[in-house]
Protein backbone atom coordinates (compact mmCIF):
# COMPACT_ATOMS: atom_id res chain seq x y z
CA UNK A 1 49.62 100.41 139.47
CA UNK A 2 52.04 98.49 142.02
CA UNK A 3 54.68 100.46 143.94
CA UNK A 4 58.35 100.24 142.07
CA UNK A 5 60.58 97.61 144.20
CA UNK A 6 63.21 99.78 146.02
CA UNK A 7 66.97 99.31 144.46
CA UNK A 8 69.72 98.58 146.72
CA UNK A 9 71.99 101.39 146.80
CA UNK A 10 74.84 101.46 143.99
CA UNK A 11 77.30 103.55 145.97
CA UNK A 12 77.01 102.24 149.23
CA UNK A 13 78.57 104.18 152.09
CA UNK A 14 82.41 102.78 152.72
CA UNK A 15 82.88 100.88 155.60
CA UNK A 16 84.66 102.75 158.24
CA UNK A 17 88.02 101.80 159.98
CA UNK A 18 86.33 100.86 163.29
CA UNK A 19 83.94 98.04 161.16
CA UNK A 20 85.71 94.48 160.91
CA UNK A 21 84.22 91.03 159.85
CA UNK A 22 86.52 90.15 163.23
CA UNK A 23 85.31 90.33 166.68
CA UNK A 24 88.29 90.93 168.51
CA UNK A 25 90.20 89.29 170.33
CA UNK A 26 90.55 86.36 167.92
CA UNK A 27 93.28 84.20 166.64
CA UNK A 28 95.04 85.13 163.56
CA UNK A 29 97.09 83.02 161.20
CA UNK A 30 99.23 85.19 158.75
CA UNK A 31 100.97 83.41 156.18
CA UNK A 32 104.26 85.13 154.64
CA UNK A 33 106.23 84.10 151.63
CA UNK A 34 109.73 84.32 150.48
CA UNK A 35 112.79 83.09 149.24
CA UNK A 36 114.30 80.08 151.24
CA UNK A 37 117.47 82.19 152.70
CA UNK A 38 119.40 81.98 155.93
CA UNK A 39 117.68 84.62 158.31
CA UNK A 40 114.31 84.51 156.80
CA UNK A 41 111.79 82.54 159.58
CA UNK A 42 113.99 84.83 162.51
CA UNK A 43 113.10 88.11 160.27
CA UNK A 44 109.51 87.24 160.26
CA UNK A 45 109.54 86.17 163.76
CA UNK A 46 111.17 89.47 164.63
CA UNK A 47 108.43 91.74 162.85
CA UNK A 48 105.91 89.77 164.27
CA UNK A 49 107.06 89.75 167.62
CA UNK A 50 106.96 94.10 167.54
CA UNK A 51 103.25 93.52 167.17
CA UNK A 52 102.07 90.99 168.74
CA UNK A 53 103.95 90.58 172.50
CA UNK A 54 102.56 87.40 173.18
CA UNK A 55 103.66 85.74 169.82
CA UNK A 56 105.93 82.21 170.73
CA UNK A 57 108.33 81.67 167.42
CA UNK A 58 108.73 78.24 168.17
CA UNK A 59 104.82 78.17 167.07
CA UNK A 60 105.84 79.33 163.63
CA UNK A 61 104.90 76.50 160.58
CA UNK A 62 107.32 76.43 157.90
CA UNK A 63 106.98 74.92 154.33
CA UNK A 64 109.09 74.43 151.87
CA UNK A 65 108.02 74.76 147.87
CA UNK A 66 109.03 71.46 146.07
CA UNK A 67 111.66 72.36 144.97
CA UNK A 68 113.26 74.11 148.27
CA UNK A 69 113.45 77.78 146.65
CA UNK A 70 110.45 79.56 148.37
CA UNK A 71 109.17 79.01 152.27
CA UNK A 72 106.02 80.09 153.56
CA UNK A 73 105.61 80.60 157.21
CA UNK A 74 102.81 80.67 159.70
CA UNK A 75 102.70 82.60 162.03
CA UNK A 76 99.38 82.24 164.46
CA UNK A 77 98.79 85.85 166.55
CA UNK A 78 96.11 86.80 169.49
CA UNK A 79 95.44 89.32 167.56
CA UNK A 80 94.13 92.43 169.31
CA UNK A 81 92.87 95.19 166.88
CA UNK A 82 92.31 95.55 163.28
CA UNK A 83 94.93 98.77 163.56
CA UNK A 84 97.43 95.87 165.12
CA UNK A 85 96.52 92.97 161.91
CA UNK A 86 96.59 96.26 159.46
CA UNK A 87 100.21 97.05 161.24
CA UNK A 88 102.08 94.22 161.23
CA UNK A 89 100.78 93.23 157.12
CA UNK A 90 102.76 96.62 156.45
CA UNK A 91 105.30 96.03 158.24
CA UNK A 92 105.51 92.33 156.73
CA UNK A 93 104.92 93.25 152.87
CA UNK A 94 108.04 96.16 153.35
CA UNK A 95 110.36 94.02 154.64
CA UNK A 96 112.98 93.26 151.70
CA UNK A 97 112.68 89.23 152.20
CA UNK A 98 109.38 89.04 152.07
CA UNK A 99 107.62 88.21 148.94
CA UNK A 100 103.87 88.00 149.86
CA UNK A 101 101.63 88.31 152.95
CA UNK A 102 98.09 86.59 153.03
């Protein structure tokens, strides 16, 4: 009788806050979303500034949607930590212009 091939386990142990598919420090895009308003890229640049020093605005991308109601900007960090990239994402997704962070 052969020996029962071993299962992988089904409730695998959750990853802990130190373990990151990043090796830091690394290069970070973060690409935020909201309506095109006055303000909006300088709002962004602002929040993203608080977290990462280093951060040049005039490196942010902008795009326009078609049909000029939404812009997405770019913003490219040094990012240091996971606890900085987990940071600034809530910082981003509260802020009232912003519609979506990826």
């Amino acid at each position: 009788m052969s020996k029962p091939e071993s299962l992988p386990d089904p409730d695998p142990a959750p990853a802990t806050e130190t373990e990151s598919a990043l090796t830091f420090p690394t290069t970070f895009p973060i690409k935020v979303m909201g309506r095109t308003q006055d303000g909006f890229a300088q709002a962004v640049s602002e929040v993203v500034r608080r977290h990462a020093a280093d951060f040049d605005p005039a490196a942010l991308e902008m795009r326009s949607s078609k049909e000029g109601n939404w812009l997405s900007v770019t913003a490219t960090i040094n990012a240091t930590s996971r606890a900085q990239l987990d940071d600034l994402y809530r910082e981003l997704v509260a802020h009232p212009m912003v519609k979506m962070v990826l």
